[in-house]
Protein backbone atom coordinates (compact mmCIF):
# COMPACT_ATOMS: atom_id res chain seq x y z
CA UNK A 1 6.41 9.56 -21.56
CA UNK A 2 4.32 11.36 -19.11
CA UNK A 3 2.33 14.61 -20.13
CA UNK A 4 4.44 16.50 -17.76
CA UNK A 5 7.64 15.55 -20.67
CA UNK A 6 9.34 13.20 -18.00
CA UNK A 7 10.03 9.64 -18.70
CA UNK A 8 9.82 7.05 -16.42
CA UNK A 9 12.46 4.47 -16.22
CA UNK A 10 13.44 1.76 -13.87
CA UNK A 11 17.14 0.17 -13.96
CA UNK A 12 19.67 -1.70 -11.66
CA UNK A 13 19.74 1.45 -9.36
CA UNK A 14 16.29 0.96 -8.50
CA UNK A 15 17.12 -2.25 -7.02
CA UNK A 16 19.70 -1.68 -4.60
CA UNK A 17 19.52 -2.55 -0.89
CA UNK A 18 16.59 -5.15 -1.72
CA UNK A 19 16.97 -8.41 -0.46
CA UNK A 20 16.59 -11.15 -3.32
CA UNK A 21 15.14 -13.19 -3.98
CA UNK A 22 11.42 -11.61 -2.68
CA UNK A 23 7.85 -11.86 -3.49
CA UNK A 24 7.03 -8.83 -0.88
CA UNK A 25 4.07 -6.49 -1.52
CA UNK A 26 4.82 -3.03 -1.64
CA UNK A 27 4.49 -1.22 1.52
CA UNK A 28 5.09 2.40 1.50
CA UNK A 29 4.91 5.86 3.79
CA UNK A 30 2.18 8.42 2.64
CA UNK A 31 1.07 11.78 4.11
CA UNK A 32 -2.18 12.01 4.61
CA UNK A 33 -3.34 15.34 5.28
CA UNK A 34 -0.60 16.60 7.78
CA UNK A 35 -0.13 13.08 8.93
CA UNK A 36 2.59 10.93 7.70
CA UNK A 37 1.13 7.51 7.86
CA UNK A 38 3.07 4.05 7.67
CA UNK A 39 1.75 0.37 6.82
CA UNK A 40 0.32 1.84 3.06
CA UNK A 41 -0.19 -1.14 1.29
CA UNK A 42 0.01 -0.34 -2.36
CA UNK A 43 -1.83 -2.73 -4.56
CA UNK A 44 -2.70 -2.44 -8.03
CA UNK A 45 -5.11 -5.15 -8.20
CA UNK A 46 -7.50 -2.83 -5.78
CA UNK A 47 -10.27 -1.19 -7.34
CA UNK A 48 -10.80 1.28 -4.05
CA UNK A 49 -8.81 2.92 -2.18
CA UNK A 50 -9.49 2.15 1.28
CA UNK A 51 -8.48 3.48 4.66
CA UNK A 52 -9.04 1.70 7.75
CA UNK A 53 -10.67 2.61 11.02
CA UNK A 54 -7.12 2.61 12.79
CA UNK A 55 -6.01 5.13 10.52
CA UNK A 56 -9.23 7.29 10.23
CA UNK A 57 -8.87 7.63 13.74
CA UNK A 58 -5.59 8.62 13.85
CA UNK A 59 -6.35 11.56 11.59
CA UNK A 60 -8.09 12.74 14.09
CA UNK A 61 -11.76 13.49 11.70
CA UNK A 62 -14.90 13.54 13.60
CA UNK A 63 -17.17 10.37 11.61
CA UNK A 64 -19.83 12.71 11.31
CA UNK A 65 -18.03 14.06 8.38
CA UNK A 66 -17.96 10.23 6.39
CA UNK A 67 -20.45 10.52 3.72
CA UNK A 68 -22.93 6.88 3.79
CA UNK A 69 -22.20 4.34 1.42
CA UNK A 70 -24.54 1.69 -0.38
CA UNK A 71 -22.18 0.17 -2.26
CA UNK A 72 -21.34 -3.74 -0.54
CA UNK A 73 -18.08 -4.86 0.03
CA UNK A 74 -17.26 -8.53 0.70
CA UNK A 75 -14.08 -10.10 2.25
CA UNK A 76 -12.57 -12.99 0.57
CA UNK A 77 -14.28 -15.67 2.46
CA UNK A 78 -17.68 -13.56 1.03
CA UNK A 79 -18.55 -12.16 4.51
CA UNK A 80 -19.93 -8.76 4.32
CA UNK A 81 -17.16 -5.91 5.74
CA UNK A 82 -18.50 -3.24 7.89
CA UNK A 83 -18.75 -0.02 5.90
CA UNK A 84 -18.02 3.17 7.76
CA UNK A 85 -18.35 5.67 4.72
CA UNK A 86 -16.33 7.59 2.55
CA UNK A 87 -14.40 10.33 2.58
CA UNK A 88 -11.72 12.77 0.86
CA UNK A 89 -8.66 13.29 2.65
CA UNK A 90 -5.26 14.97 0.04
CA UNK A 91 -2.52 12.42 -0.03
CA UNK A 92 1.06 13.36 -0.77
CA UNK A 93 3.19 11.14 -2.22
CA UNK A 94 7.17 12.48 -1.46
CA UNK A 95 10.77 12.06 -2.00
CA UNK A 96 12.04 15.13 -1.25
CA UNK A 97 11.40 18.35 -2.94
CA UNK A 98 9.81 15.76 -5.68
CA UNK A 99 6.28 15.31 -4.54
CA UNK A 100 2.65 14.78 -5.73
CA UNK A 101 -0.09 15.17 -4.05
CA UNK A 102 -3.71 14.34 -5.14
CA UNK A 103 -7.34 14.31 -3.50
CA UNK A 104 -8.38 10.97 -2.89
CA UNK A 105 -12.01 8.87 -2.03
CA UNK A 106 -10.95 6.34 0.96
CA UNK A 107 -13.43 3.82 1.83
CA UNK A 108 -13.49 3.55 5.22
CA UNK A 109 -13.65 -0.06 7.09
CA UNK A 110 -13.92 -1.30 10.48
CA UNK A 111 -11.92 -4.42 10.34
CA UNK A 112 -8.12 -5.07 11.63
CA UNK A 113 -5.34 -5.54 9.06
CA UNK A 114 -1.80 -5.49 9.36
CA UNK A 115 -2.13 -2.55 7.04
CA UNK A 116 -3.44 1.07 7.69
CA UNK A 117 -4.51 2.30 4.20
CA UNK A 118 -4.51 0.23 0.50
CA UNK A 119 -3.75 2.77 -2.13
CA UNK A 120 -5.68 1.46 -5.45
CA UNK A 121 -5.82 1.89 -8.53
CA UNK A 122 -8.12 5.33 -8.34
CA UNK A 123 -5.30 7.18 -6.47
CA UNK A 124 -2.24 5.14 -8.61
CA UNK A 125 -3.72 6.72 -11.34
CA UNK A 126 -4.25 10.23 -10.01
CA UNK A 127 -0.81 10.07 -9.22
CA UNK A 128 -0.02 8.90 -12.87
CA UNK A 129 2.31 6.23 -10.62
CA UNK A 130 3.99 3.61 -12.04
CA UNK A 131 5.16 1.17 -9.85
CA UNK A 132 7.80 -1.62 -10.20
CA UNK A 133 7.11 -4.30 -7.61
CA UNK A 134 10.36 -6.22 -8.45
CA UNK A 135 12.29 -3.14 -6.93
CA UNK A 136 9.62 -2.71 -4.55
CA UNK A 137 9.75 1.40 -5.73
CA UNK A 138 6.63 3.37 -7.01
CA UNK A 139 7.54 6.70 -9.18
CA UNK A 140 5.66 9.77 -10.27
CA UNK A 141 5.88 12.79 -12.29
CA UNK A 142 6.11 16.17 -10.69
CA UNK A 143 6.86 19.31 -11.86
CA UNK A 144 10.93 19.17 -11.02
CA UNK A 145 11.37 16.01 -12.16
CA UNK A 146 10.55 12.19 -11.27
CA UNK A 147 9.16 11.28 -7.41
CA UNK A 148 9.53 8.40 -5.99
CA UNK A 149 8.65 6.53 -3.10
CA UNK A 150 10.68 3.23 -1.96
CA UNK A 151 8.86 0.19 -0.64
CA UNK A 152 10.23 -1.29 3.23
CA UNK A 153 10.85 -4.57 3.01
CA UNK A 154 11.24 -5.08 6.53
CA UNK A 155 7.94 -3.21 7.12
CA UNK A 156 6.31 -5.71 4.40
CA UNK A 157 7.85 -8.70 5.85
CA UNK A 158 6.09 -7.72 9.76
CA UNK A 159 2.94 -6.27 8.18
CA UNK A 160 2.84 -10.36 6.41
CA UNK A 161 3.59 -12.04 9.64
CA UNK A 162 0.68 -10.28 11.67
CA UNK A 163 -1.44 -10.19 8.83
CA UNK A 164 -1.07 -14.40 8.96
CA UNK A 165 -1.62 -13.68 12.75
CA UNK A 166 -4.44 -12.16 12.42
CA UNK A 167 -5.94 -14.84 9.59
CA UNK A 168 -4.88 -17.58 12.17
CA UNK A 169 -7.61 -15.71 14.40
CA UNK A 170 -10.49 -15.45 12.33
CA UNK A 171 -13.32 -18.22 11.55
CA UNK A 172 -14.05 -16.67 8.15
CA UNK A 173 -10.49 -16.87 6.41
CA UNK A 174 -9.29 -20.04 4.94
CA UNK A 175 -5.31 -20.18 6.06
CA UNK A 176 -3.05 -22.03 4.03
CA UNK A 177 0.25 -22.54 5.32
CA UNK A 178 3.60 -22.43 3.19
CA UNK A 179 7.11 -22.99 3.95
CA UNK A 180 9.54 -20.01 2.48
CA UNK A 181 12.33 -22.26 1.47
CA UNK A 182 14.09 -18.73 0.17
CA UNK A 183 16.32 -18.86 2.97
CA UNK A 184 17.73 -23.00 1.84
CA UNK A 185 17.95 -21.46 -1.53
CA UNK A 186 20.05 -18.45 -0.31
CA UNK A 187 22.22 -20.68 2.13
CA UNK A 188 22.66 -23.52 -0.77
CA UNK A 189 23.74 -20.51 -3.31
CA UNK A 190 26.32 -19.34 -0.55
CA UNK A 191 27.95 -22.92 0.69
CA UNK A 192 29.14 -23.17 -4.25
């Protein structure tokens, strides 16, 4: 149970309209300020949240308000990412009337990624979120009741492909290619 009284539940509801099987991250919308951004990558295994330079600019700030930052950050080939700074921006998370919004530290970065913004674990938590990657659905308490916030699957599928672009691209990532035999499974489950 949350503090707020509310408890948070997920059932066969949650589920509906997803495509199965999947292994898609969760990719979500998220107001930022007054802008509704798209391509949120919400990952619970990031200890940051970060925002990158495509969004940052978007927002419309002027990068004399980032504050420095000391702190390194690596990519996972260990090549140092180019820190712009941080900064506090209030995010919203919404379904409806049922929203929650909290004031969050984004790390900015210059680098491309298929993604716009990675919501961490800092601003999960701030939004006392609880998210169920099987139904691809994050939910929240608010003060009316439970928020949510449904993943796109389609979104998560194009944000994968150019993010494997992308990879494809760069010296410093190590690629490896799979097959998704999900589709032979599907059709072999179809032709019983």
């Amino acid at each position: 149970m949350s503090k707020s009284g509310y408890i948070i539940t997920f059932n066969d509801e949650d589920a509906r309209g997803i495509q199965f099987p999947h292994d898609d991250a969760m990719v979500i919308n998220l107001r930022i300020e007054a802008f509704k951004v798209e391509r949120v990558l919400v990952d619970n295994g990031s200890s940051t949240d970060i925002m990158f330079w495509e969004a940052f600019q978007r927002i419309e700030i002027e990068e004399k308000y980032l504050k420095p930052v000391t702190t390194p950050l690596y990519n996972f080939s260990g090549s140092p990412v180019h820190r712009k700074g941080m900064i506090k921006f209030q995010i919203c998370a919404s379904s409806g009337e049922l929203q929650r919004s909290v004031t969050t530290n984004f790390l900015v970065v210059d680098i491309p990624l298929a993604y716009i913004v990675i919501l961490g674990r800092p601003s999960l938590n701030n939004l006392k979120a609880v998210v169920s990657t099987y139904d691809l659905k994050m939910k929240f308490p608010t003060e009316r009741g439970i928020g949510e916030c449904r993943g796109d699957q389609l979104e998560s599928r194009r944000c994968y492909v150019n993010a494997l672009k992308e990879t494809k691209n760069s010296k410093d990532i190590l690629v490896l290619e799979v097959d998704d035999q999900r589709k032979e499974v599907e059709t072999k489950r179809g032709d019983q």
